[in-house]
C-alpha atoms as a PDB file:
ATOM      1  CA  UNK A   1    -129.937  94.342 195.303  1.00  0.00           C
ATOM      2  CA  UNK A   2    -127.576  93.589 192.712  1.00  0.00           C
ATOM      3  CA  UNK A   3    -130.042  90.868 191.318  1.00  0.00           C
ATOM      4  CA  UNK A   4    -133.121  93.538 191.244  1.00  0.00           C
ATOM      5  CA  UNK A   5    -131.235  96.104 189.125  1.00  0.00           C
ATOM      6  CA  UNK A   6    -130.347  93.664 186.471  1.00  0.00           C
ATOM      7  CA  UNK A   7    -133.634  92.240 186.106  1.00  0.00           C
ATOM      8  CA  UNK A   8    -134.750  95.893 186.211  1.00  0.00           C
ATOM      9  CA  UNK A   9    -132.085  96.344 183.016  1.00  0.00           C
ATOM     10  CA  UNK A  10    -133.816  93.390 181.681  1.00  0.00           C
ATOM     11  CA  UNK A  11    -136.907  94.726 181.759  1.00  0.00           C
ATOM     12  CA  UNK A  12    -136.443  97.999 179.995  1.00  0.00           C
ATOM     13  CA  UNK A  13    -134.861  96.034 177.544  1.00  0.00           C
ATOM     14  CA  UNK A  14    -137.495  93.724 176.461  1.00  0.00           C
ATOM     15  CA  UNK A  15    -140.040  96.742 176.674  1.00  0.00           C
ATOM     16  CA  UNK A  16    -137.569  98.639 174.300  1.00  0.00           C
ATOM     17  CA  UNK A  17    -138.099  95.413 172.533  1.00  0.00           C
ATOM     18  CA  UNK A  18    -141.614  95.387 172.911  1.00  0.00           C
ATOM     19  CA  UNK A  19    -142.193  99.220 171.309  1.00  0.00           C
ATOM     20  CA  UNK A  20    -140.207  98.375 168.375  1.00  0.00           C
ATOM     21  CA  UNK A  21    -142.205  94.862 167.599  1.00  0.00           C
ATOM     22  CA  UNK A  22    -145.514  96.477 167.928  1.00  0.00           C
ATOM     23  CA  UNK A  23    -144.975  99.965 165.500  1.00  0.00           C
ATOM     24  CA  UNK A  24    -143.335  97.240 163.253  1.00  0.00           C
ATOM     25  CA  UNK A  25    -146.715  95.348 163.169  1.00  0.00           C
ATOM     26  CA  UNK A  26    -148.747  98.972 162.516  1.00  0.00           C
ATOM     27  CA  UNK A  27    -146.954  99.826 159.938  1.00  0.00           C
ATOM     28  CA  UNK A  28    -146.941  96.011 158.101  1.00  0.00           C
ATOM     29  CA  UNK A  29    -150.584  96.458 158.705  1.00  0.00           C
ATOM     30  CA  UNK A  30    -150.641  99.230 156.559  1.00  0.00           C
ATOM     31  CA  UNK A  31    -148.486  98.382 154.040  1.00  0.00           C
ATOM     32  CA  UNK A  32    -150.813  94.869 153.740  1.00  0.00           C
ATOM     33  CA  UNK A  33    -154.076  96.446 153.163  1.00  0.00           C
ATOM     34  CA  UNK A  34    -152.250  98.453 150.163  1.00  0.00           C
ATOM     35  CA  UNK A  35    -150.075  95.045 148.902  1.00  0.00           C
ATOM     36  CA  UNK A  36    -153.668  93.530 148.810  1.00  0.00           C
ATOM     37  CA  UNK A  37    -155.634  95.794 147.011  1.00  0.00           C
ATOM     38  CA  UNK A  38    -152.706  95.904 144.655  1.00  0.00           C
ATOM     39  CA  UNK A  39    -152.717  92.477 144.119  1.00  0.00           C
ATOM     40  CA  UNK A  40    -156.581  92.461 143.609  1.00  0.00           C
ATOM     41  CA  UNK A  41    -156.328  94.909 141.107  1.00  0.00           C
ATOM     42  CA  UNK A  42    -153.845  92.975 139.069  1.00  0.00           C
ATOM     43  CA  UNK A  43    -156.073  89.578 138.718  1.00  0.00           C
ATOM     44  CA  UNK A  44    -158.415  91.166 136.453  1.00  0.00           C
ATOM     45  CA  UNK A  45    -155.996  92.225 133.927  1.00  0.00           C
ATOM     46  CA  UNK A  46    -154.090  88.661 133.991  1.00  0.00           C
ATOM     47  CA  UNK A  47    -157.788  87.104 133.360  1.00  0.00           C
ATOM     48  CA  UNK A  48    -158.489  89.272 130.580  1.00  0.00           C
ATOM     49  CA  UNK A  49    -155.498  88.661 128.136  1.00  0.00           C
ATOM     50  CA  UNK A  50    -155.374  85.323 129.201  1.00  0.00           C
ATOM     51  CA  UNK A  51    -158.827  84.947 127.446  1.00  0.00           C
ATOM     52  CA  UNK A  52    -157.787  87.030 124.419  1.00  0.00           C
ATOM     53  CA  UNK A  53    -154.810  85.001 124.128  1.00  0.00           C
ATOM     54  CA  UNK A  54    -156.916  81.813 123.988  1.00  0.00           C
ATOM     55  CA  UNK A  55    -159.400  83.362 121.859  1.00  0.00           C
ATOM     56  CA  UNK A  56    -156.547  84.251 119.342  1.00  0.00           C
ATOM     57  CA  UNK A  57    -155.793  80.968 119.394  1.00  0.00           C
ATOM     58  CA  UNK A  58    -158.715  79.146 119.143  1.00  0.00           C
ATOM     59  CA  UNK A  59    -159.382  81.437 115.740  1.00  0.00           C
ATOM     60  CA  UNK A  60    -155.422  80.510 114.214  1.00  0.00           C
ATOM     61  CA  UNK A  61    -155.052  76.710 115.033  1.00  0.00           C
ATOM     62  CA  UNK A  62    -152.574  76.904 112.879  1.00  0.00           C
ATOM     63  CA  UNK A  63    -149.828  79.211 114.303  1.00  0.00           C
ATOM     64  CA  UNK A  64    -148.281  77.590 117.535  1.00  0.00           C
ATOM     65  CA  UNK A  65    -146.095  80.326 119.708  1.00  0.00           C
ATOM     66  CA  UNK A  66    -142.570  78.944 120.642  1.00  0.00           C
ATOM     67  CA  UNK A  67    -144.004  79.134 124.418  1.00  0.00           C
ATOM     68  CA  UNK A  68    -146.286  76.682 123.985  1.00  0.00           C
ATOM     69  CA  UNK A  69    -143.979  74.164 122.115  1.00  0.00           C
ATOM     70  CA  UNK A  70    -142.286  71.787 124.237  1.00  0.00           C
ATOM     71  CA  UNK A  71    -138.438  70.654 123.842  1.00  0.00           C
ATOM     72  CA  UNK A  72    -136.181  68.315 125.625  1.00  0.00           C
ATOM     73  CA  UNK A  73    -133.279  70.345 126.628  1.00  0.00           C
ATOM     74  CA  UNK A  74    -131.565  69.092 129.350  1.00  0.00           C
ATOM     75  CA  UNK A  75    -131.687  72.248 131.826  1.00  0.00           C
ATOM     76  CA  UNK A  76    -134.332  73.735 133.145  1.00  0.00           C
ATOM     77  CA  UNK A  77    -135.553  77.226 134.803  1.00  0.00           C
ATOM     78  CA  UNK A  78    -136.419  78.362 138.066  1.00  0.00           C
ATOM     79  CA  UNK A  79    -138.065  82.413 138.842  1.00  0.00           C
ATOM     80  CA  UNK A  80    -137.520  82.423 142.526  1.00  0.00           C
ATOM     81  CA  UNK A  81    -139.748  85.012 144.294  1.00  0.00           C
ATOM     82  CA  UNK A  82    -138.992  86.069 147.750  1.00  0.00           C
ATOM     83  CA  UNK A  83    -138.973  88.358 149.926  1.00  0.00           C
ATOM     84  CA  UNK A  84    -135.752  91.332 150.364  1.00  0.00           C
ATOM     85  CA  UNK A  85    -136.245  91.700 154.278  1.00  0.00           C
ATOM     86  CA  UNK A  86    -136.921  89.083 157.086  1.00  0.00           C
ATOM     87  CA  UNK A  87    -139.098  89.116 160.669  1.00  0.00           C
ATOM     88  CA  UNK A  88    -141.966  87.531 158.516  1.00  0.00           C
ATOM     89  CA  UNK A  89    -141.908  84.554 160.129  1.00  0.00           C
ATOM     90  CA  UNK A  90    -141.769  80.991 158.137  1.00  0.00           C
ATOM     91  CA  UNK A  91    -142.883  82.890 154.678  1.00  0.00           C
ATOM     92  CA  UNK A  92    -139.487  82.159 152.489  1.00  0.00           C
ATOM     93  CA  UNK A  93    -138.344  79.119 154.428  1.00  0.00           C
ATOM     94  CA  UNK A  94    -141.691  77.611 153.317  1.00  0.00           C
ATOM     95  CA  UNK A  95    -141.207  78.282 149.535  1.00  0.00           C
ATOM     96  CA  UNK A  96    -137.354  78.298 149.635  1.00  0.00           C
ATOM     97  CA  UNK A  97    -138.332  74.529 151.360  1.00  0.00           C
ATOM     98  CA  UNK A  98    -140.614  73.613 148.078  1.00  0.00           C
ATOM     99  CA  UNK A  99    -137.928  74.809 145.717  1.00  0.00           C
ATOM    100  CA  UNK A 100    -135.945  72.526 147.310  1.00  0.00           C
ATOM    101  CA  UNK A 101    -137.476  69.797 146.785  1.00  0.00           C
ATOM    102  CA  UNK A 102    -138.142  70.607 142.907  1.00  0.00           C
ATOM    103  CA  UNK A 103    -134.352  71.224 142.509  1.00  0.00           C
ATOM    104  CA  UNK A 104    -133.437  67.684 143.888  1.00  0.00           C
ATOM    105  CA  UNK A 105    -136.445  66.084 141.663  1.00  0.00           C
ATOM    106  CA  UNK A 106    -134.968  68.089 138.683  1.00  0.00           C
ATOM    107  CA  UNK A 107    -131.442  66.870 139.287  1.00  0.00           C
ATOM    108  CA  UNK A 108    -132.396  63.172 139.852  1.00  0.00           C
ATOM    109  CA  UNK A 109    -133.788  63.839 136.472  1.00  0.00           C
ATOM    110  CA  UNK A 110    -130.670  65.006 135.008  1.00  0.00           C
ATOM    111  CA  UNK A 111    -131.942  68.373 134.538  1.00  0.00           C
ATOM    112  CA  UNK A 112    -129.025  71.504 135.090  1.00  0.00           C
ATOM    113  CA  UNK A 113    -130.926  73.976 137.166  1.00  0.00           C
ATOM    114  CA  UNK A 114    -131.029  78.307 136.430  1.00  0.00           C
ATOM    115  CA  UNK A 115    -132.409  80.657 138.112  1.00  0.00           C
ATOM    116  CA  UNK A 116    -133.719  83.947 138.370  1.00  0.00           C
ATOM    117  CA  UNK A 117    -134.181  86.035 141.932  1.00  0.00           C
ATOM    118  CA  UNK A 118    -136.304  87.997 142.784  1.00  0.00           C
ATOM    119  CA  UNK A 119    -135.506  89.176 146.231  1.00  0.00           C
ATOM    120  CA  UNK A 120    -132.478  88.983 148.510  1.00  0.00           C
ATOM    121  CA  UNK A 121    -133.407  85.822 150.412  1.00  0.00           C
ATOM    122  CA  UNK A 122    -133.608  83.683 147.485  1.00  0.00           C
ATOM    123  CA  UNK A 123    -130.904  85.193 145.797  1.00  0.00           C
ATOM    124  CA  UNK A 124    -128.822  84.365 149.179  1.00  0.00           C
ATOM    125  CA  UNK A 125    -130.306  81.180 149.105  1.00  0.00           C
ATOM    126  CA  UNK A 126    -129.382  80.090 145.449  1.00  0.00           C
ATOM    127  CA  UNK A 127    -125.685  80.991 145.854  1.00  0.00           C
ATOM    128  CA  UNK A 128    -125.396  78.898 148.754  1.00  0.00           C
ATOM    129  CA  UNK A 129    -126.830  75.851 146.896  1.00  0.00           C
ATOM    130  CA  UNK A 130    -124.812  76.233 144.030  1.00  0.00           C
ATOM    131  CA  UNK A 131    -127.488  77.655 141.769  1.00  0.00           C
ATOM    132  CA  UNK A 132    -126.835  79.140 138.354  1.00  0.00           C
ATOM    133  CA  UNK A 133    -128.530  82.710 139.071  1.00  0.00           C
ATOM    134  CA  UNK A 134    -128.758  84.324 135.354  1.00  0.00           C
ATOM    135  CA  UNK A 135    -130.066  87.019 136.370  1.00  0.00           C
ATOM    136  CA  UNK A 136    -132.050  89.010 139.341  1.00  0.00           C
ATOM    137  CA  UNK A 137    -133.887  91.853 140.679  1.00  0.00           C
ATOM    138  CA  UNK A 138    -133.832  93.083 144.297  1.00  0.00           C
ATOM    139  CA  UNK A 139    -134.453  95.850 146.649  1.00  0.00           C
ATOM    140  CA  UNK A 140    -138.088  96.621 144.472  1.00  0.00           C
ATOM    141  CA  UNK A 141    -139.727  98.038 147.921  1.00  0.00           C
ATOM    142  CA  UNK A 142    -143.305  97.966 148.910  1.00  0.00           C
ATOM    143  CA  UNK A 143    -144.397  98.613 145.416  1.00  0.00           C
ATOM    144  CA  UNK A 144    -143.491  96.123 142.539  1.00  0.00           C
ATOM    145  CA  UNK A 145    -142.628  97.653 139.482  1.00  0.00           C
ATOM    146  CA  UNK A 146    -142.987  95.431 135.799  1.00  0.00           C
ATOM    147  CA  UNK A 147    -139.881  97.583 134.001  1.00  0.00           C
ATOM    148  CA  UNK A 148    -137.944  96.303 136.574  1.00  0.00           C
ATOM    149  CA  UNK A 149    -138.983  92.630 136.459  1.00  0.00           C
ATOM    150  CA  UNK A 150    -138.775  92.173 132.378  1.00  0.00           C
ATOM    151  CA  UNK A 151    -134.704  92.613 131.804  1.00  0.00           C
ATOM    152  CA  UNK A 152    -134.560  89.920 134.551  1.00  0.00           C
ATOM    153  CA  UNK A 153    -137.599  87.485 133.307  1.00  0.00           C
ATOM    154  CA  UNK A 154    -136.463  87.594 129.836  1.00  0.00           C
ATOM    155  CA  UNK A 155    -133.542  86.068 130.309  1.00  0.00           C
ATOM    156  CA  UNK A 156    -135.010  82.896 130.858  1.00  0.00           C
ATOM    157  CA  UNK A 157    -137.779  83.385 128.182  1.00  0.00           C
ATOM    158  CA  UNK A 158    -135.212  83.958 125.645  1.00  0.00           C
ATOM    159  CA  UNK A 159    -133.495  80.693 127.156  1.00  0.00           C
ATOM    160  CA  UNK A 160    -136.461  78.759 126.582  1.00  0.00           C
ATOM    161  CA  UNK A 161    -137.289  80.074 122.872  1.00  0.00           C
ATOM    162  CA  UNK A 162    -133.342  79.108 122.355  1.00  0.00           C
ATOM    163  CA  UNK A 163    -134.212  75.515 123.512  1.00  0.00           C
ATOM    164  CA  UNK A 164    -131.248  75.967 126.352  1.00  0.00           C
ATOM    165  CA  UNK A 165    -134.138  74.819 129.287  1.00  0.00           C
ATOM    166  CA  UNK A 166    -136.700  72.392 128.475  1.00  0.00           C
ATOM    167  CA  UNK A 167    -139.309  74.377 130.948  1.00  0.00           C
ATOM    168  CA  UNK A 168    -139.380  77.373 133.538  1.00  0.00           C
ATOM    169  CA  UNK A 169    -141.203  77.284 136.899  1.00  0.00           C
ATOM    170  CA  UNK A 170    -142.866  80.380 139.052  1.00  0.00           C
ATOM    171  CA  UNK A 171    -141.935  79.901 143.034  1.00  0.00           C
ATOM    172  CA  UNK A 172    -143.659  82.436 145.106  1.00  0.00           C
ATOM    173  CA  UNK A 173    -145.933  82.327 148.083  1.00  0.00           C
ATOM    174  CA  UNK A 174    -149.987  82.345 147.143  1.00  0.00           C
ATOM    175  CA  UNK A 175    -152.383  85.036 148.919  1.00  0.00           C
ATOM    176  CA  UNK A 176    -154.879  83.400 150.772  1.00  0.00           C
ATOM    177  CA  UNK A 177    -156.077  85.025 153.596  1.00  0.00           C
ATOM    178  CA  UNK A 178    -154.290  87.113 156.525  1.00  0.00           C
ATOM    179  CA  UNK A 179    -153.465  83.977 158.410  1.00  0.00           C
ATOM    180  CA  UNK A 180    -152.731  81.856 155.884  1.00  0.00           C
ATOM    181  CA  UNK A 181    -149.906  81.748 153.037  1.00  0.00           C
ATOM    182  CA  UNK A 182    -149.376  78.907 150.259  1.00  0.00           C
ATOM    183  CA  UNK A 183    -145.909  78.731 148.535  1.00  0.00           C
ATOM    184  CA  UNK A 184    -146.245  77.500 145.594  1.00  0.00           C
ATOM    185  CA  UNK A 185    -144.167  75.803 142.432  1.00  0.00           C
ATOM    186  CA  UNK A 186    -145.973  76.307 139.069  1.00  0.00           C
ATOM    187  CA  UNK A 187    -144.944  75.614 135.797  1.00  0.00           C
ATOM    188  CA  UNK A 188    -145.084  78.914 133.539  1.00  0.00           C
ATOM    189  CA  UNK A 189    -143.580  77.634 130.510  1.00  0.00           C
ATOM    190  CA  UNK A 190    -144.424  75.448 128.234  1.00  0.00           C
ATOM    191  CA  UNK A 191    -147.917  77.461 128.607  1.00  0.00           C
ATOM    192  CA  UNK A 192    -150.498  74.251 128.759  1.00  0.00           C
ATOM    193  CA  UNK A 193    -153.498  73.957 126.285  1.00  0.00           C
ATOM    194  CA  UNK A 194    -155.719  73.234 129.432  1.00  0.00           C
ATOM    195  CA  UNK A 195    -154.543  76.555 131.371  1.00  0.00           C
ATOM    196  CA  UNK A 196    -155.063  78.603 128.225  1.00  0.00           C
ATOM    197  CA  UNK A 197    -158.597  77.886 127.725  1.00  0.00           C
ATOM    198  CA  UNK A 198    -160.999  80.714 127.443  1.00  0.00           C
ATOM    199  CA  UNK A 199    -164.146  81.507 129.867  1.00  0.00           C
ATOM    200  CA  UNK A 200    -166.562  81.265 126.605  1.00  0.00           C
ATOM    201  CA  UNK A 201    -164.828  78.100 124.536  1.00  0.00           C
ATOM    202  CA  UNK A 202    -168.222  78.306 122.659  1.00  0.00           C
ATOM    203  CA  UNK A 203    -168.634  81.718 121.680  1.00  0.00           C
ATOM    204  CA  UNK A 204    -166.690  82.483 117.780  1.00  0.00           C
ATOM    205  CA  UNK A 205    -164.313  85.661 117.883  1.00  0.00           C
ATOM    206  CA  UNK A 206    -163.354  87.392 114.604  1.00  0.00           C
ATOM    207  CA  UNK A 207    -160.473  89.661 115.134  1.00  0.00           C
ATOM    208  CA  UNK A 208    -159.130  92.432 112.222  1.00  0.00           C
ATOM    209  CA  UNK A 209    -155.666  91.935 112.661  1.00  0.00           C
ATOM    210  CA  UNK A 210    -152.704  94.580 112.299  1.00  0.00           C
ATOM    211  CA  UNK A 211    -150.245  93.844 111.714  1.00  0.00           C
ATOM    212  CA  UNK A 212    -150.170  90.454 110.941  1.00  0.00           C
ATOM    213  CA  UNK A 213    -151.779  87.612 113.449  1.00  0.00           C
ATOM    214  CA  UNK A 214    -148.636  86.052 114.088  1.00  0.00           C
ATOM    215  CA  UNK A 215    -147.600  89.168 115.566  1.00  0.00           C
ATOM    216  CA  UNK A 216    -150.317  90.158 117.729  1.00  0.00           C
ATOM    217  CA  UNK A 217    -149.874  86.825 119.608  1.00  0.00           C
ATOM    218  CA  UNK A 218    -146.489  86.717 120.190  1.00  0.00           C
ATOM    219  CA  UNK A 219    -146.864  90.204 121.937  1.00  0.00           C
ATOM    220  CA  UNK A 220    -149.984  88.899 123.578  1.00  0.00           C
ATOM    221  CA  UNK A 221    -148.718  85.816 124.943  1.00  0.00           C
ATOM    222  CA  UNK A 222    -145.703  87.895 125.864  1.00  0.00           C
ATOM    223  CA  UNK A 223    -147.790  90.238 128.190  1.00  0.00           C
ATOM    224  CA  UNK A 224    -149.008  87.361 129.368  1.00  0.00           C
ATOM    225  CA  UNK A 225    -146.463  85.661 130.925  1.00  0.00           C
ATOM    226  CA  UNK A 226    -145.245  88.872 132.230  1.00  0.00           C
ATOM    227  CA  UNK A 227    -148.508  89.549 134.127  1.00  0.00           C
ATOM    228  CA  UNK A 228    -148.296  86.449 135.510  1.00  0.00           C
ATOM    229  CA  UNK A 229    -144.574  87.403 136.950  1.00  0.00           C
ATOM    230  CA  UNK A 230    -146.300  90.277 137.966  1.00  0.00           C
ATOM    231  CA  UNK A 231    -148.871  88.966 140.011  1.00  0.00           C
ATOM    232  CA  UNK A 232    -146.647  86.474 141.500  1.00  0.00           C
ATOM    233  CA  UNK A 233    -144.281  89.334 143.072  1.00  0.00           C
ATOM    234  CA  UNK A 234    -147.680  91.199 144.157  1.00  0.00           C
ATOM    235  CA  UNK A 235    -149.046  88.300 145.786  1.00  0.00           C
ATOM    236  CA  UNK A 236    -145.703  87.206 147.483  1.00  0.00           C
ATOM    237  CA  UNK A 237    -145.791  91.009 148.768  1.00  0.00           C
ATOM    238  CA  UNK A 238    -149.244  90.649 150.384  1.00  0.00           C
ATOM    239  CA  UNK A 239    -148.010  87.419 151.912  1.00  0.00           C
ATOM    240  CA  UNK A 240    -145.131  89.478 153.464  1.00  0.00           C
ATOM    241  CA  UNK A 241    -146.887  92.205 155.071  1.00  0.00           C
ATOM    242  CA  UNK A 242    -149.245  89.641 156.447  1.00  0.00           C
ATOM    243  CA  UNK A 243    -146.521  87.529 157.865  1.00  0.00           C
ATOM    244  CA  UNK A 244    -144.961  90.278 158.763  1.00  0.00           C
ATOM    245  CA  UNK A 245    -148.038  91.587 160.995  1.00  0.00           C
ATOM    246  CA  UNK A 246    -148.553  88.041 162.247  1.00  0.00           C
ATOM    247  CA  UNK A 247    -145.056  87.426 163.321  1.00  0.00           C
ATOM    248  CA  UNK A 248    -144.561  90.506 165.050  1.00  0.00           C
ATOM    249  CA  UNK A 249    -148.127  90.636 166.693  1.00  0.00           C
ATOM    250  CA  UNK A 250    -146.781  87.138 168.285  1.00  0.00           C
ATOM    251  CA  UNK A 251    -143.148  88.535 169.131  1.00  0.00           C
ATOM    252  CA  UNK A 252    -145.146  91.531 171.433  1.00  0.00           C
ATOM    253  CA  UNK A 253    -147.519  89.166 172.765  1.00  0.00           C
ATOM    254  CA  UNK A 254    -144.700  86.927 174.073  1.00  0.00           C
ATOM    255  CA  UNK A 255    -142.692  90.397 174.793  1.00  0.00           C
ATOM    256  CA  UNK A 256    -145.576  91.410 177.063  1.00  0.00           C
ATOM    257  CA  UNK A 257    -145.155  87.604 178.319  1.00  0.00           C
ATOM    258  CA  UNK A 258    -141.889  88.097 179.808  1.00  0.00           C
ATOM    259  CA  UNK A 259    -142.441  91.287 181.154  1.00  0.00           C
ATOM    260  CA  UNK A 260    -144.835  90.229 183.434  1.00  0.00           C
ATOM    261  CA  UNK A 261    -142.410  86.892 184.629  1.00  0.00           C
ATOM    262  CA  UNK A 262    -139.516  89.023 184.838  1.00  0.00           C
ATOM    263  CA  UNK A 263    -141.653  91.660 187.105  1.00  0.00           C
ATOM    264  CA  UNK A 264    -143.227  89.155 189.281  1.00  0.00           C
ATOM    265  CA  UNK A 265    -139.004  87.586 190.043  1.00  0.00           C
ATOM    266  CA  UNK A 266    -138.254  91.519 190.375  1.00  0.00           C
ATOM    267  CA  UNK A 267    -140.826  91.380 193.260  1.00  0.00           C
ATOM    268  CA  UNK A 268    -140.502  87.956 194.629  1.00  0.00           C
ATOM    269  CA  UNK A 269    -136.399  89.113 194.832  1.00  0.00           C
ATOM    270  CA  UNK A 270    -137.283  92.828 196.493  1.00  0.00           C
ATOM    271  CA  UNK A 271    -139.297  91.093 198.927  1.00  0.00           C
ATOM    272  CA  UNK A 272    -136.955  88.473 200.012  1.00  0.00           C
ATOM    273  CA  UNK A 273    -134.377  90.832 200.489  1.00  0.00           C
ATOM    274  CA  UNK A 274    -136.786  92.950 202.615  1.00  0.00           C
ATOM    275  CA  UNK A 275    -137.600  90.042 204.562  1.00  0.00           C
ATOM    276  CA  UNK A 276    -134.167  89.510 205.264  1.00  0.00           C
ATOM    277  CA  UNK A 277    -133.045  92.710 206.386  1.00  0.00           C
ATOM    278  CA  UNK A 278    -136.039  92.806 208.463  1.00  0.00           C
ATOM    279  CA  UNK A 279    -134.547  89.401 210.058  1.00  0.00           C
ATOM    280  CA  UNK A 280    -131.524  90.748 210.596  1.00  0.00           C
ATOM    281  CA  UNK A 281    -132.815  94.047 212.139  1.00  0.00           C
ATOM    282  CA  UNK A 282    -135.300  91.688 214.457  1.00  0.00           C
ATOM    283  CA  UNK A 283    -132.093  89.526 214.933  1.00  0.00           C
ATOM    284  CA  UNK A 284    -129.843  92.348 215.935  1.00  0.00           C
ATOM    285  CA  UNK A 285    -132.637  93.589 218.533  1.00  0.00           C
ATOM    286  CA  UNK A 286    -133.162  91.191 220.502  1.00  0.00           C
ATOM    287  CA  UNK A 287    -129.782  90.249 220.953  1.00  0.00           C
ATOM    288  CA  UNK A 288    -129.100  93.334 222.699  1.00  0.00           C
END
């Protein structure tokens, strides 16, 4: 029976496996229902100073913020959002498979690529393609914080002001539902005309400014672009968690799977061997 205890050992094995899989998806579940509610919370705020920002601008037409100029510098920038841990299925080879793309567009274009990550996978992931990583931020746990994304993000907003990159994309992984993840490569700066436009383009605004106007909008338009970060890392975190759930719902579903195969060839073996000892007993019987 030297077959039946190692498919016995086998067995233990994957049901160690099995206990492991499933608390991992409990506890993914709980950290998505959290990761989404955080990221709901954040859309508001992102909607609301985007429409102040356009409303600012809409009442000085003639005071154009450097992020909204355009330049032809030869580089351009990349903030790479991933994730810091893996067993969450396909979620950064899907957006670490866009990026790639955009980078070979970008150098066909004789564009010099920088980048900042945001998580260990696509920091990883950057250094093996021969990426210029400026700058990154990693290990920020279930909870993102924004101090610890602006040292990082500025880098390449300065970069852009300085007219070293001629634009700087956002690559993350869109929220949609539970099941379903979109990565996703969108431009962040220049900011367009079109994606600045207020809810009410009809309505007139009169502001009392203080300081001066100029000033107000570069520190609006500033928050801006860092609450759009923002939301990017908190909706690439409720992608995670819902990966996360997903892939290891499916890795104790197939667990269970071979459990049962490996028990039912634990049986068929016991049985044979049974059957043959019983031969042999029969065997030895009647030949006496």
């Amino acid at each position: 029976m030297a077959a039946g205890k190692e498919i016995r050992g086998k067995i233990k094995s994957v049901e160690n496996t099995k206990k492991i899989t499933k608390a991992m998806e409990m506890v993914a579940a709980s950290k998505m229902r959290k990761a989404q509610d955080r990221m709901r919370a954040a859309r508001p705020f992102t909607e609301k100073v985007r429409n102040i920002a356009a409303n600012l601008g809409h009442a000085n037409p003639e005071y154009v913020h450097p992020f909204m100029e355009l330049n032809d510098a030869k580089g351009v920038g990349y903030i790479v959002v991933t994730t810091d841990k893996g067993l969450c299925g396909g979620l950064n080879t899907n957006v670490l498979r866009v990026l790639t793309q955009k980078l070979r567009d970008g150098q066909a274009a004789g564009l010099t690529p920088q980048a900042v990550a945001i998580g260990n996978k696509g920091l990883g992931f950057l250094g093996r393609n021969g990426v210029k990583v400026v700058a990154q931020a990693t290990q920020l746990g279930d909870t993102p914080h924004l101090e610890r994304l602006i040292g990082p993000v500025k880098v390449l907003l300065d970069a852009y002001v300085n007219g070293e990159v001629s634009a700087v994309h956002l690559c993350y992984t869109r929220f949609i539902n539970t099941m379903k993840q979109e990565p996703v490569v969108e431009q962040l700066l220049p900011l367009s005309a079109e994606g600045m436009q207020s809810d009410r383009p009809n309505r007139s605004w009169d502001y009392v400014y203080e300081p001066e106007a100029h000033v107000v909008i570069d520190d609006l338009l500033l928050r801006y672009v860092e609450a759009l970060v923002y939301q990017a890392v908190a909706e690439s975190m409720a992608s995670e968690q819902s990966a996360r759930m997903v892939a290891m719902k499916s890795a104790t579903d197939n667990a269970g799977n071979v459990i049962g195969e490996l028990k039912l060839i634990y049986n068929k073996t016991r049985q044979a061997a049974i059957t043959k000892e019983l031969s042999e007993i029969v065997a030895g019987a009647a030949a006496v």
